[in-house]
ModelCIF file with pLDDT and N, C-alpha, C, O atoms, coordinates in Angstrom:
data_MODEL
#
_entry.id   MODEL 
#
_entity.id                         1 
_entity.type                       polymer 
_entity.pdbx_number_of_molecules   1 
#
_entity_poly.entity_id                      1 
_entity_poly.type                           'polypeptide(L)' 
_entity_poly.nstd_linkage                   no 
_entity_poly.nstd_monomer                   no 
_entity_poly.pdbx_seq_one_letter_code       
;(UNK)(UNK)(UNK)(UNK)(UNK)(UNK)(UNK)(UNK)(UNK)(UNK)(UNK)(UNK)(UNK)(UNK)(UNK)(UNK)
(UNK)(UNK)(UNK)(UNK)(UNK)(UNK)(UNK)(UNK)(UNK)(UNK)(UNK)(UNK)(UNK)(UNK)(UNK)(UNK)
(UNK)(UNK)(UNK)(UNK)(UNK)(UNK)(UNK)(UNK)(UNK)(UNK)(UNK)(UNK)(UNK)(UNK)(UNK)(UNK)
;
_entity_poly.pdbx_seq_one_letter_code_can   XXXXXXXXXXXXXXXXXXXXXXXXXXXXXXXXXXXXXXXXXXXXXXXX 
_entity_poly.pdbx_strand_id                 A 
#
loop_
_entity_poly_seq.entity_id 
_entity_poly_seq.num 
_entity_poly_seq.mon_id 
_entity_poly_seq.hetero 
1 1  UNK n 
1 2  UNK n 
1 3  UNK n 
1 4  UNK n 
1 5  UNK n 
1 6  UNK n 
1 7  UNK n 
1 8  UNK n 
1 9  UNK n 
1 10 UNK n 
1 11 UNK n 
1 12 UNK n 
1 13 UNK n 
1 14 UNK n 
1 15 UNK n 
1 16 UNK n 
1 17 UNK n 
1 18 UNK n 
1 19 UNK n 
1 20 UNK n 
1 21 UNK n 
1 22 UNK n 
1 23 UNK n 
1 24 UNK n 
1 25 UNK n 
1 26 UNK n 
1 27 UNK n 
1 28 UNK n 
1 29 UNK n 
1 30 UNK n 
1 31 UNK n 
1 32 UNK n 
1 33 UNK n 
1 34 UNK n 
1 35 UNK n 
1 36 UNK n 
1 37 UNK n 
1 38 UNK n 
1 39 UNK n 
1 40 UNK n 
1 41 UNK n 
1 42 UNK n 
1 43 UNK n 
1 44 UNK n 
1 45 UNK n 
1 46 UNK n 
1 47 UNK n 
1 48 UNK n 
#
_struct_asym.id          A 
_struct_asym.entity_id   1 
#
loop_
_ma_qa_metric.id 
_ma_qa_metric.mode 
_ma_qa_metric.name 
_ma_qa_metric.software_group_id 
_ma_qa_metric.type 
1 global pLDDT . pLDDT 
2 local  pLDDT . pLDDT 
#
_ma_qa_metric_global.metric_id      1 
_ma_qa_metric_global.metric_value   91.27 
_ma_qa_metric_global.model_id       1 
_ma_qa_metric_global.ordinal_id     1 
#
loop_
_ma_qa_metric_local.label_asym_id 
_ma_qa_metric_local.label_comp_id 
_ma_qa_metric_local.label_seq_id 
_ma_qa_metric_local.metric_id 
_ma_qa_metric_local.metric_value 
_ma_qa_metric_local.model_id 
_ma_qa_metric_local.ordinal_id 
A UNK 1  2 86.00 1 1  
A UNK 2  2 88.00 1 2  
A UNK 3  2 90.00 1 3  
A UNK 4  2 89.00 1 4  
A UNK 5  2 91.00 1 5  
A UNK 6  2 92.00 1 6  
A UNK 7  2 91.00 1 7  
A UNK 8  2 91.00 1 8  
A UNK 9  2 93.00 1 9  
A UNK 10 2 93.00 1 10 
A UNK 11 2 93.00 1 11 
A UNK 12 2 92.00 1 12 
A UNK 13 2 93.00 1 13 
A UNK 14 2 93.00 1 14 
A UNK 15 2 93.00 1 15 
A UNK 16 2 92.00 1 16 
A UNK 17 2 94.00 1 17 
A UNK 18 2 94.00 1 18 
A UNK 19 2 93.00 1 19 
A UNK 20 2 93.00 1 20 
A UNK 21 2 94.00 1 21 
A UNK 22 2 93.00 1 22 
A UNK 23 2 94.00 1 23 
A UNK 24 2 95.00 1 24 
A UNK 25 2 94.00 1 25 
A UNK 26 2 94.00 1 26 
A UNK 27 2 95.00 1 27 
A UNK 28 2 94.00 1 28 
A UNK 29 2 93.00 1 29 
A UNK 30 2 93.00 1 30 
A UNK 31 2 93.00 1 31 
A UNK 32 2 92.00 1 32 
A UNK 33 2 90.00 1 33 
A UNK 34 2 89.00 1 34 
A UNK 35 2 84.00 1 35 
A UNK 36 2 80.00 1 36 
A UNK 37 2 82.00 1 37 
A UNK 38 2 88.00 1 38 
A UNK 39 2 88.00 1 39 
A UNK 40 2 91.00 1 40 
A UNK 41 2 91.00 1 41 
A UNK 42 2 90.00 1 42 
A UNK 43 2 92.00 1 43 
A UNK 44 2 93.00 1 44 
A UNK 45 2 92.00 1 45 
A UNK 46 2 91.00 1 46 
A UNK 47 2 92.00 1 47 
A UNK 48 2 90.00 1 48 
#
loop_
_atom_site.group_PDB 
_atom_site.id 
_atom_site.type_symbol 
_atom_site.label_atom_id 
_atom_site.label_alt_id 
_atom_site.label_comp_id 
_atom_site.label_asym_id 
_atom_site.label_entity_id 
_atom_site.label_seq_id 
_atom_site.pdbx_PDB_ins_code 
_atom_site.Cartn_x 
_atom_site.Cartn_y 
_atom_site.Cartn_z 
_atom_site.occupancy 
_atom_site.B_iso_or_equiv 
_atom_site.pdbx_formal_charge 
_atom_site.auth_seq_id 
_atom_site.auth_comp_id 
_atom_site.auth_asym_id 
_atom_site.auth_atom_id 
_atom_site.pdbx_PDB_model_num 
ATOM 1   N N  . UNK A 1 1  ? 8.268   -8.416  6.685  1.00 86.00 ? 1  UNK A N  1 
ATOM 2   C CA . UNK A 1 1  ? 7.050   -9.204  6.870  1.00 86.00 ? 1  UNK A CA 1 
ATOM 3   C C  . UNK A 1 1  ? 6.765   -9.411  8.353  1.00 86.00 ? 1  UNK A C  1 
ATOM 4   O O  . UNK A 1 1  ? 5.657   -9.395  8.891  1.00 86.00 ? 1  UNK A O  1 
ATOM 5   N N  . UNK A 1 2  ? 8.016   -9.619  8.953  1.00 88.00 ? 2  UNK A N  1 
ATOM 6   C CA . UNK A 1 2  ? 7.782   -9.772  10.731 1.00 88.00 ? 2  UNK A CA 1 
ATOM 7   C C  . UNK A 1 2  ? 7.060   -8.645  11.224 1.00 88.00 ? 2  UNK A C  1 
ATOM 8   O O  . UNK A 1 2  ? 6.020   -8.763  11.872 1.00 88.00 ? 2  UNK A O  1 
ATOM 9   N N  . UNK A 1 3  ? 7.702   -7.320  10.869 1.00 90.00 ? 3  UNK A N  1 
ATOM 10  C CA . UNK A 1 3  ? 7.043   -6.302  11.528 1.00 90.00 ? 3  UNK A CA 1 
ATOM 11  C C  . UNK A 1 3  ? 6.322   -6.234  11.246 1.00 90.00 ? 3  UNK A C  1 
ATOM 12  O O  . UNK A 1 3  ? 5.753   -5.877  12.278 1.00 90.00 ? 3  UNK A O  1 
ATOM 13  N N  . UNK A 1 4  ? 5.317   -6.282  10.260 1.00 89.00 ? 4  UNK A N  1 
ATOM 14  C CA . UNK A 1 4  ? 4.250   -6.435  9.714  1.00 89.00 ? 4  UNK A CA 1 
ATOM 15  C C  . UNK A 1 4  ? 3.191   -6.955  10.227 1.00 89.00 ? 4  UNK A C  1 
ATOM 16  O O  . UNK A 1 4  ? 2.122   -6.368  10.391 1.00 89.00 ? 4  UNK A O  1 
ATOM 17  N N  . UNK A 1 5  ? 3.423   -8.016  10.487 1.00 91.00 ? 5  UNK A N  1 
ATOM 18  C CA . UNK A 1 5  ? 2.384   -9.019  11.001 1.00 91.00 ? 5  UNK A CA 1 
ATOM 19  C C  . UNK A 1 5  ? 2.406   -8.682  12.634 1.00 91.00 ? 5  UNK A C  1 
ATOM 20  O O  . UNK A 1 5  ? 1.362   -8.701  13.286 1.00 91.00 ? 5  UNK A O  1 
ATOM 21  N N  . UNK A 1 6  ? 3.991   -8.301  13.366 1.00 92.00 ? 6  UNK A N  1 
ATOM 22  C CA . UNK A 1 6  ? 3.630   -7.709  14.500 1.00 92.00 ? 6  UNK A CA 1 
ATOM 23  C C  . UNK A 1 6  ? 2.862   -6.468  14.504 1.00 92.00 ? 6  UNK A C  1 
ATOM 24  O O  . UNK A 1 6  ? 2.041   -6.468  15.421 1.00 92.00 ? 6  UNK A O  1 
ATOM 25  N N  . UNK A 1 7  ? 2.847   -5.308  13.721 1.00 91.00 ? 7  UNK A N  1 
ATOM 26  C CA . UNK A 1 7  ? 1.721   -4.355  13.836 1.00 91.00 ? 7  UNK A CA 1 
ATOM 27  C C  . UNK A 1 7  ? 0.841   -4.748  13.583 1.00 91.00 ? 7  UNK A C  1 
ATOM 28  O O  . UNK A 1 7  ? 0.086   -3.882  14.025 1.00 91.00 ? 7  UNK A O  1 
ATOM 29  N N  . UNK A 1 8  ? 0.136   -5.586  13.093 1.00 91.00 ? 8  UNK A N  1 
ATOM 30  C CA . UNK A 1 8  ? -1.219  -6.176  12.534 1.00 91.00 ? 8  UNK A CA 1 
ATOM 31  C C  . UNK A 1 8  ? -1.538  -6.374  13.826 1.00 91.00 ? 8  UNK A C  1 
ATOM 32  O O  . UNK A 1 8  ? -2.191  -5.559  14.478 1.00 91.00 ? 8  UNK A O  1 
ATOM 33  N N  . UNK A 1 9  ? -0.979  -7.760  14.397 1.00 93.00 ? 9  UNK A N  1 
ATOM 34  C CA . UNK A 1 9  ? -1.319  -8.356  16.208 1.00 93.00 ? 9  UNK A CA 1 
ATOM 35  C C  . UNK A 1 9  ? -0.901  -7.203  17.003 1.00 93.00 ? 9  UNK A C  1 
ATOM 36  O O  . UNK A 1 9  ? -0.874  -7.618  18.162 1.00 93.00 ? 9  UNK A O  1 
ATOM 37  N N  . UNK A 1 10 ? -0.706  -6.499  16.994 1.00 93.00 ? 10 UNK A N  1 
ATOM 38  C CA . UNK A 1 10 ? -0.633  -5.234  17.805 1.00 93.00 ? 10 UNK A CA 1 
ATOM 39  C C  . UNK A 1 10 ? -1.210  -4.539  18.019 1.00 93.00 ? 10 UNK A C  1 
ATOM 40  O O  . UNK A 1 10 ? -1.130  -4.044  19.143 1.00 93.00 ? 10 UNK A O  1 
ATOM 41  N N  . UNK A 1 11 ? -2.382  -3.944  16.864 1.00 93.00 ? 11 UNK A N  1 
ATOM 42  C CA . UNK A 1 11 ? -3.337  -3.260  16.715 1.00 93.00 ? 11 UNK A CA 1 
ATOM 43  C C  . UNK A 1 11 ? -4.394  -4.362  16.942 1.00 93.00 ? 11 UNK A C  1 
ATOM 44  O O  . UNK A 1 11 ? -5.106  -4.223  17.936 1.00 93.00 ? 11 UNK A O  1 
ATOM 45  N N  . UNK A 1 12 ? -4.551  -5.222  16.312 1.00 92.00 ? 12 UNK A N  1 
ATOM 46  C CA . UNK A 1 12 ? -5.315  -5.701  17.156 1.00 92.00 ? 12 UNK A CA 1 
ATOM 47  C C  . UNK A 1 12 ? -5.898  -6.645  18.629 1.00 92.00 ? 12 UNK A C  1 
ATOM 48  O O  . UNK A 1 12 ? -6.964  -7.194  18.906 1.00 92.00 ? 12 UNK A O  1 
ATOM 49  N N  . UNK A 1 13 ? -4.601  -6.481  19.327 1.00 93.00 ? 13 UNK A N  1 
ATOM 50  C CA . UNK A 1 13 ? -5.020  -6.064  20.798 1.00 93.00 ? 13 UNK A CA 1 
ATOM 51  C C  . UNK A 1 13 ? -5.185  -4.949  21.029 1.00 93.00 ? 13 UNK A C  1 
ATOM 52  O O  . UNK A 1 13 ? -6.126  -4.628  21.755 1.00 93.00 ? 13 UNK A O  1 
ATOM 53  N N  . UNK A 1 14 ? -4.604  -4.300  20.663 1.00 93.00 ? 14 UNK A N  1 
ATOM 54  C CA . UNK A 1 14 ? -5.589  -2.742  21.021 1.00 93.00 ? 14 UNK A CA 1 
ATOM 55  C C  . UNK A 1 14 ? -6.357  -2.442  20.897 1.00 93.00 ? 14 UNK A C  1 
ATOM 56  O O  . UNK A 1 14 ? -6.592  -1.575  21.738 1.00 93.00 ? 14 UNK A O  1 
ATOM 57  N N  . UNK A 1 15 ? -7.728  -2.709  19.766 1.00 93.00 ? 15 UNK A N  1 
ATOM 58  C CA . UNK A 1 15 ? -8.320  -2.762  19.827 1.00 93.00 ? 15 UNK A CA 1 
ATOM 59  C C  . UNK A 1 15 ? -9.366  -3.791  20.527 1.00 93.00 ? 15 UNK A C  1 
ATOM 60  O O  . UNK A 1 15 ? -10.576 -4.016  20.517 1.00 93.00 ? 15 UNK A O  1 
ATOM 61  N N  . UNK A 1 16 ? -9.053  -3.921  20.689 1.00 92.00 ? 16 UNK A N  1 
ATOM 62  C CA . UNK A 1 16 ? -9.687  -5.689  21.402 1.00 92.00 ? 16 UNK A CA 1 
ATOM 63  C C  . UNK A 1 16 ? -9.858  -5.084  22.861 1.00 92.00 ? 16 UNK A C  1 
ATOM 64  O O  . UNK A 1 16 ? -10.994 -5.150  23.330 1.00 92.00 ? 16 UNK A O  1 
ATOM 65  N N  . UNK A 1 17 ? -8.775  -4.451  23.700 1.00 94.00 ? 17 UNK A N  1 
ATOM 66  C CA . UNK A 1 17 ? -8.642  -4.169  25.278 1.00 94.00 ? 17 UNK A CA 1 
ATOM 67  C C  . UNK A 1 17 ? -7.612  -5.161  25.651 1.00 94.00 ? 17 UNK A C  1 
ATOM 68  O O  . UNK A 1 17 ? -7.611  -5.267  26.877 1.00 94.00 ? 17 UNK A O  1 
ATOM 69  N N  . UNK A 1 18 ? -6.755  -5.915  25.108 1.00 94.00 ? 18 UNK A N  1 
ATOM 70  C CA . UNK A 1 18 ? -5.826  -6.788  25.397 1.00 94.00 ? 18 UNK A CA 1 
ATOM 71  C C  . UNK A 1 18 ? -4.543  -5.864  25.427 1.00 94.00 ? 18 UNK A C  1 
ATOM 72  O O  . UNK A 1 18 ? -4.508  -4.668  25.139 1.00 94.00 ? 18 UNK A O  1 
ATOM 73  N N  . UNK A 1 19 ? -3.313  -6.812  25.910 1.00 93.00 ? 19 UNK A N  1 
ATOM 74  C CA . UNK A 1 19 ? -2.103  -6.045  26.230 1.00 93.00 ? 19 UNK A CA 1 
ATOM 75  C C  . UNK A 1 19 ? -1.112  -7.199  24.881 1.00 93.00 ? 19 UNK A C  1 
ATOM 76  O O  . UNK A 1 19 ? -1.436  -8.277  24.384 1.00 93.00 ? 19 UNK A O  1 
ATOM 77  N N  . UNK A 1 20 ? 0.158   -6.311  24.676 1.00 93.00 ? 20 UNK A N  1 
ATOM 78  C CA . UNK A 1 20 ? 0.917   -6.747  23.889 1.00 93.00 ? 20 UNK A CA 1 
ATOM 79  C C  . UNK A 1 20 ? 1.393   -7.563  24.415 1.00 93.00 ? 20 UNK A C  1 
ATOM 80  O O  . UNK A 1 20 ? 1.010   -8.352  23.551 1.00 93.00 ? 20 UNK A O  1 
ATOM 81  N N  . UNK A 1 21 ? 2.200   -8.511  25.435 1.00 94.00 ? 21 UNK A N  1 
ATOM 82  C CA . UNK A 1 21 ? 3.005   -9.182  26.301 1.00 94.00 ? 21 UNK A CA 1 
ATOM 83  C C  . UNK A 1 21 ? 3.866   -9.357  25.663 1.00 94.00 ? 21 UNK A C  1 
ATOM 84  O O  . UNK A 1 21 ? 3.783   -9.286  24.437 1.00 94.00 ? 21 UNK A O  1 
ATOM 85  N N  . UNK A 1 22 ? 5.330   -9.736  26.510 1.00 93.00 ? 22 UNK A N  1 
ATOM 86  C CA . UNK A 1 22 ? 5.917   -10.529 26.000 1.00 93.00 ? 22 UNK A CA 1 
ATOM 87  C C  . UNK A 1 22 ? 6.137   -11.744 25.147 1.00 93.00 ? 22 UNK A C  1 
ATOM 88  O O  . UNK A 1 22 ? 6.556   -12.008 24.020 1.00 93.00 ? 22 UNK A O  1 
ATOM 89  N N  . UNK A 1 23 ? 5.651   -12.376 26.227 1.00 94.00 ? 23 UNK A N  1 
ATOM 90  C CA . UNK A 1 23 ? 4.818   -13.930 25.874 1.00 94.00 ? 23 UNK A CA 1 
ATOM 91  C C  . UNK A 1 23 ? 4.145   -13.757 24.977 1.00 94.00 ? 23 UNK A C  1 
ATOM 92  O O  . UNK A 1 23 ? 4.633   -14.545 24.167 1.00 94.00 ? 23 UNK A O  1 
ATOM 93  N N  . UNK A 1 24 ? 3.015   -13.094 24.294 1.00 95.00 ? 24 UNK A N  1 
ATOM 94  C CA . UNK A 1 24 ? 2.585   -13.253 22.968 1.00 95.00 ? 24 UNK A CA 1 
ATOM 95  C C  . UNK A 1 24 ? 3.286   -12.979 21.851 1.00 95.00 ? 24 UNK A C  1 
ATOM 96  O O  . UNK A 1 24 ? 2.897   -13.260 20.717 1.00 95.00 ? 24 UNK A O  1 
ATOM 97  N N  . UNK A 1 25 ? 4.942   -12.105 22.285 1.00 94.00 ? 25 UNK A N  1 
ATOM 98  C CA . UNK A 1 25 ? 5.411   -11.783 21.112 1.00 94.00 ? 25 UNK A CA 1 
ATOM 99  C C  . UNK A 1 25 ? 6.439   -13.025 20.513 1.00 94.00 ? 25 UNK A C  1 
ATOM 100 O O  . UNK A 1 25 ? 6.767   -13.261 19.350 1.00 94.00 ? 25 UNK A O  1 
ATOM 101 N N  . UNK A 1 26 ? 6.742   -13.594 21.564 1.00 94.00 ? 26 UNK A N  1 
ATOM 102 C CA . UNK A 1 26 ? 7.511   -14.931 21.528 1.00 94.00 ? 26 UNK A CA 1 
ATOM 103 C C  . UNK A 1 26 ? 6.480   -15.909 20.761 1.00 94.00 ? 26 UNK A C  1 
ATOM 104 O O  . UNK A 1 26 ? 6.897   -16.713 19.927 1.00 94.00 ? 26 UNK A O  1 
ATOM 105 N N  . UNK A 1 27 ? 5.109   -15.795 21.089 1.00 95.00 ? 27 UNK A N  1 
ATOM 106 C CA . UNK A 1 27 ? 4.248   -17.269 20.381 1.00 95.00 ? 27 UNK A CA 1 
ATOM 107 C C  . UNK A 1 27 ? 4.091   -16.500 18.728 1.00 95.00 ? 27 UNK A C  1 
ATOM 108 O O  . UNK A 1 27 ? 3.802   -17.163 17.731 1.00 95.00 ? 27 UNK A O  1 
ATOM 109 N N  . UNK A 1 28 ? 4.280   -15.393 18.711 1.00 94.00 ? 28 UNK A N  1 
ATOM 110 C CA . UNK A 1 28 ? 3.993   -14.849 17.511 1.00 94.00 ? 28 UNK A CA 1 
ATOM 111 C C  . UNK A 1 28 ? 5.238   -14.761 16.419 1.00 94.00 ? 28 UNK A C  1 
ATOM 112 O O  . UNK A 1 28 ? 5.076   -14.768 15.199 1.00 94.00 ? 28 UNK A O  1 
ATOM 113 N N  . UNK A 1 29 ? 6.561   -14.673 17.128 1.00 93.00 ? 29 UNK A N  1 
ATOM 114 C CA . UNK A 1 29 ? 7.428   -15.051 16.484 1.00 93.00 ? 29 UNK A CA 1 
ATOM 115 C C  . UNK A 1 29 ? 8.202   -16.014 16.243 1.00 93.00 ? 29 UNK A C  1 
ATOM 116 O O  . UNK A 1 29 ? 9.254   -15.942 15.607 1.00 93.00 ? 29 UNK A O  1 
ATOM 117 N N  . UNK A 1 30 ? 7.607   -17.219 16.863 1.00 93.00 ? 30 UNK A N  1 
ATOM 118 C CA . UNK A 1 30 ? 8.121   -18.583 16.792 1.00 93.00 ? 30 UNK A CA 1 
ATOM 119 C C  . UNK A 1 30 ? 7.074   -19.402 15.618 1.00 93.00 ? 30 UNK A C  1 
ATOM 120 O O  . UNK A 1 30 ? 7.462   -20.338 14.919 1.00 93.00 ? 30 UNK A O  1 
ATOM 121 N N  . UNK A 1 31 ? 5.724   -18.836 15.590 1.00 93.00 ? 31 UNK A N  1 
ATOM 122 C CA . UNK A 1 31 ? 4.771   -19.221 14.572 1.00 93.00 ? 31 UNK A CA 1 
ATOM 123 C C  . UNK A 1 31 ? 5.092   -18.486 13.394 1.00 93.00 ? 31 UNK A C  1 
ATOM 124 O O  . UNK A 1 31 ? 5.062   -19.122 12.340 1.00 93.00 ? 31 UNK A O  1 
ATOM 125 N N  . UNK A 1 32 ? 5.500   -16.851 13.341 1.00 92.00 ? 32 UNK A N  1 
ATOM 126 C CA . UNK A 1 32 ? 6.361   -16.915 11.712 1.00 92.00 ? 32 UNK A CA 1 
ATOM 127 C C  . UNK A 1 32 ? 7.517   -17.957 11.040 1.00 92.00 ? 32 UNK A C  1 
ATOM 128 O O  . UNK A 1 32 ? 7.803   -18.219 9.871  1.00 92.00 ? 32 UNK A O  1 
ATOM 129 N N  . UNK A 1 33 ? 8.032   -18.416 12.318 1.00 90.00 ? 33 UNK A N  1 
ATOM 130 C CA . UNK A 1 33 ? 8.935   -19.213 11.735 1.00 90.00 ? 33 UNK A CA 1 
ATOM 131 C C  . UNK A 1 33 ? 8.603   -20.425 11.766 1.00 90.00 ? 33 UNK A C  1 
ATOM 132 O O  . UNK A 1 33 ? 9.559   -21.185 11.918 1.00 90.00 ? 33 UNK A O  1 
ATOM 133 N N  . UNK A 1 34 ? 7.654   -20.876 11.682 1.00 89.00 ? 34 UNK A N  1 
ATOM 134 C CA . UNK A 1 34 ? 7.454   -22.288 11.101 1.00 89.00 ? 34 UNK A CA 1 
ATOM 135 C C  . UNK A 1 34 ? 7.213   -22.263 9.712  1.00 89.00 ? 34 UNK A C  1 
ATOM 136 O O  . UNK A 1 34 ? 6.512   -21.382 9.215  1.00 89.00 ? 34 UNK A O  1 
ATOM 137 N N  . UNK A 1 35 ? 7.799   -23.267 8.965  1.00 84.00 ? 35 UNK A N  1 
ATOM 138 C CA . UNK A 1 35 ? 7.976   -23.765 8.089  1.00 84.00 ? 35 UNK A CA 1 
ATOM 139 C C  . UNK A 1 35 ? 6.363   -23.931 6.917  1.00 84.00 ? 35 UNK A C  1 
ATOM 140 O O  . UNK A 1 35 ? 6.048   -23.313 5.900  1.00 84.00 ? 35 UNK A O  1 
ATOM 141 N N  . UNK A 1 36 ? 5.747   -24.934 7.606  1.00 80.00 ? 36 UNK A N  1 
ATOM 142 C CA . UNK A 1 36 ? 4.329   -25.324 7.302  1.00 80.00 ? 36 UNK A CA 1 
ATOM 143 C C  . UNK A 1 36 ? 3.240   -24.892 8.014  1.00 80.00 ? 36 UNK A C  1 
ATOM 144 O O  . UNK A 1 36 ? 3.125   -23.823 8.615  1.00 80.00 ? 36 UNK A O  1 
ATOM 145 N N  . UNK A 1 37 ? 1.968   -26.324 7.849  1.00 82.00 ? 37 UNK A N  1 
ATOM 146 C CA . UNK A 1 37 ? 1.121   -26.076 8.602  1.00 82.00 ? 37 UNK A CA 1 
ATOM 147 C C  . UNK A 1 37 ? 1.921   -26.833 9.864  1.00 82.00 ? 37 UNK A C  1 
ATOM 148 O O  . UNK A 1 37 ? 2.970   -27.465 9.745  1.00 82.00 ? 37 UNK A O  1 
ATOM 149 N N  . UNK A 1 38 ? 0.997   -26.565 11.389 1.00 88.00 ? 38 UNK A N  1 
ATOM 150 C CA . UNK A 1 38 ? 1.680   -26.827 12.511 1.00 88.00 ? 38 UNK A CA 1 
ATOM 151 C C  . UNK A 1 38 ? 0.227   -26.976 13.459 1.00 88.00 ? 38 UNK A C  1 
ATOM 152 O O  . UNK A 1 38 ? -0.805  -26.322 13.306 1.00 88.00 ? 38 UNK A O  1 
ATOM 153 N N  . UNK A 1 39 ? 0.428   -27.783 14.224 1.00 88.00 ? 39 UNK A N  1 
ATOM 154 C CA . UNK A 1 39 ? -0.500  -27.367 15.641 1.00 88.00 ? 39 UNK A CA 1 
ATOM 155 C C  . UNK A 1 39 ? -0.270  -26.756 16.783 1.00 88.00 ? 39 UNK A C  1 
ATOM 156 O O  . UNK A 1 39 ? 0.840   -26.353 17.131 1.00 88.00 ? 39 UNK A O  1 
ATOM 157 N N  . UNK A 1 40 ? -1.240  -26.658 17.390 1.00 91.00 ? 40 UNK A N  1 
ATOM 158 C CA . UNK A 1 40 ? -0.631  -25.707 18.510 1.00 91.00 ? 40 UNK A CA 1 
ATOM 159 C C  . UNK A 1 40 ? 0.309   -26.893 19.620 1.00 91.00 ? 40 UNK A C  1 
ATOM 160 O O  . UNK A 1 40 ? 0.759   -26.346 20.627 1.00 91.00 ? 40 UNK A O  1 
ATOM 161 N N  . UNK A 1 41 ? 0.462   -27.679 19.547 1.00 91.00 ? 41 UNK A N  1 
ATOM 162 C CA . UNK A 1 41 ? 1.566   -28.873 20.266 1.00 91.00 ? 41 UNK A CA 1 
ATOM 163 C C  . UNK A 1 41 ? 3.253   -28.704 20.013 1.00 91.00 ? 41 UNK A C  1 
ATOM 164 O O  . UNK A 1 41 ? 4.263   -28.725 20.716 1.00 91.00 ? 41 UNK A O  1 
ATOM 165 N N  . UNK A 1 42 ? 2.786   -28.450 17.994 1.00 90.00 ? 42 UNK A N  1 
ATOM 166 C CA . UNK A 1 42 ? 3.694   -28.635 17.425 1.00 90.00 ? 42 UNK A CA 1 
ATOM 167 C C  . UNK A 1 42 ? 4.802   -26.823 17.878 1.00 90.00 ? 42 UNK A C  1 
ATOM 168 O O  . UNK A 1 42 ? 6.007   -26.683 18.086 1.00 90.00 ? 42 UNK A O  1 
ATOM 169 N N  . UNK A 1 43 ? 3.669   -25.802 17.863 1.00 92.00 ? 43 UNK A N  1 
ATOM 170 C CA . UNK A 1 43 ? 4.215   -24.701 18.341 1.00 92.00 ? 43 UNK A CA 1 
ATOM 171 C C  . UNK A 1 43 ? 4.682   -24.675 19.862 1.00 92.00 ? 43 UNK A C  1 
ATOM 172 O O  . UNK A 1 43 ? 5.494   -23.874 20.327 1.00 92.00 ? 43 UNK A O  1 
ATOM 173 N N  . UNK A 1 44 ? 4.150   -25.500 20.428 1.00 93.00 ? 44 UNK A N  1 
ATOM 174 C CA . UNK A 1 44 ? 4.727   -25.461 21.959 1.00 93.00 ? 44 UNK A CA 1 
ATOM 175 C C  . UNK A 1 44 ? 6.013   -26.059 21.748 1.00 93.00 ? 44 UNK A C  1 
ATOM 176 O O  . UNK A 1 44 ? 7.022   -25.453 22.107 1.00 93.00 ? 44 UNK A O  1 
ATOM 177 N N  . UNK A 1 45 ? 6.098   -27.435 21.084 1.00 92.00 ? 45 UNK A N  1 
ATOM 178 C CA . UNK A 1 45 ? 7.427   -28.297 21.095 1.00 92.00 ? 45 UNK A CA 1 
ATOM 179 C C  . UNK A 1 45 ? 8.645   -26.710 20.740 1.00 92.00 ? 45 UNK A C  1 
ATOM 180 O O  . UNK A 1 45 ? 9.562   -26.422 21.509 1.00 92.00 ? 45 UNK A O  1 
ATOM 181 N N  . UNK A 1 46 ? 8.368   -26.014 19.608 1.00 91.00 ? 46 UNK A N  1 
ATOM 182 C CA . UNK A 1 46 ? 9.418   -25.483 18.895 1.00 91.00 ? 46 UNK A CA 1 
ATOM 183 C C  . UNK A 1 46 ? 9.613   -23.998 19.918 1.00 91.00 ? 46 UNK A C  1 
ATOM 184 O O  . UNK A 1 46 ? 10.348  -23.165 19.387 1.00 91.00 ? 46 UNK A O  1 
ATOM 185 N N  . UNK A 1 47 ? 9.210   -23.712 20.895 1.00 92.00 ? 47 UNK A N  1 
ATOM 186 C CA . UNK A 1 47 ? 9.143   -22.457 22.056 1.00 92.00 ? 47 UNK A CA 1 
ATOM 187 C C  . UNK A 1 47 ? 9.881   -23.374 22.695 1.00 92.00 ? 47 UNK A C  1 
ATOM 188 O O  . UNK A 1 47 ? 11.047  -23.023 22.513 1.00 92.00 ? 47 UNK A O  1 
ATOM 189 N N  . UNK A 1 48 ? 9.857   -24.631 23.527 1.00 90.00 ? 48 UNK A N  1 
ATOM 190 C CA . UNK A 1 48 ? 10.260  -24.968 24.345 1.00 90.00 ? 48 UNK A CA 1 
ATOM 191 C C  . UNK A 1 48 ? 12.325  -24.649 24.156 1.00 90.00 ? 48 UNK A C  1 
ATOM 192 O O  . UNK A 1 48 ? 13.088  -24.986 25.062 1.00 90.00 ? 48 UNK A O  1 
#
């Protein structure tokens, strides 16, 4: 399911003209692993 959803956000920065980063792969795999719903606060607390 991870990889999954990373080729999904993958392709679409590519299409878009955006770059993959690091940093987006970290906000992208810290938001699969939340539990529930979350805010984006609540996703910063759980990166930190």
């Amino acid at each position: 399911f991870r990889a999954t959803q990373r080729n999904t956000f993958s392709l679409h920065l590519e299409r878009s003209g955006k770059r993959l980063t690091p940093e987006r792969v970290f906000i992208l795999d810290t938001a699969l692993g939340m539990k529930s719903h979350f805010t984006a606060n609540d996703l910063r607390q759980a990166m930190e």
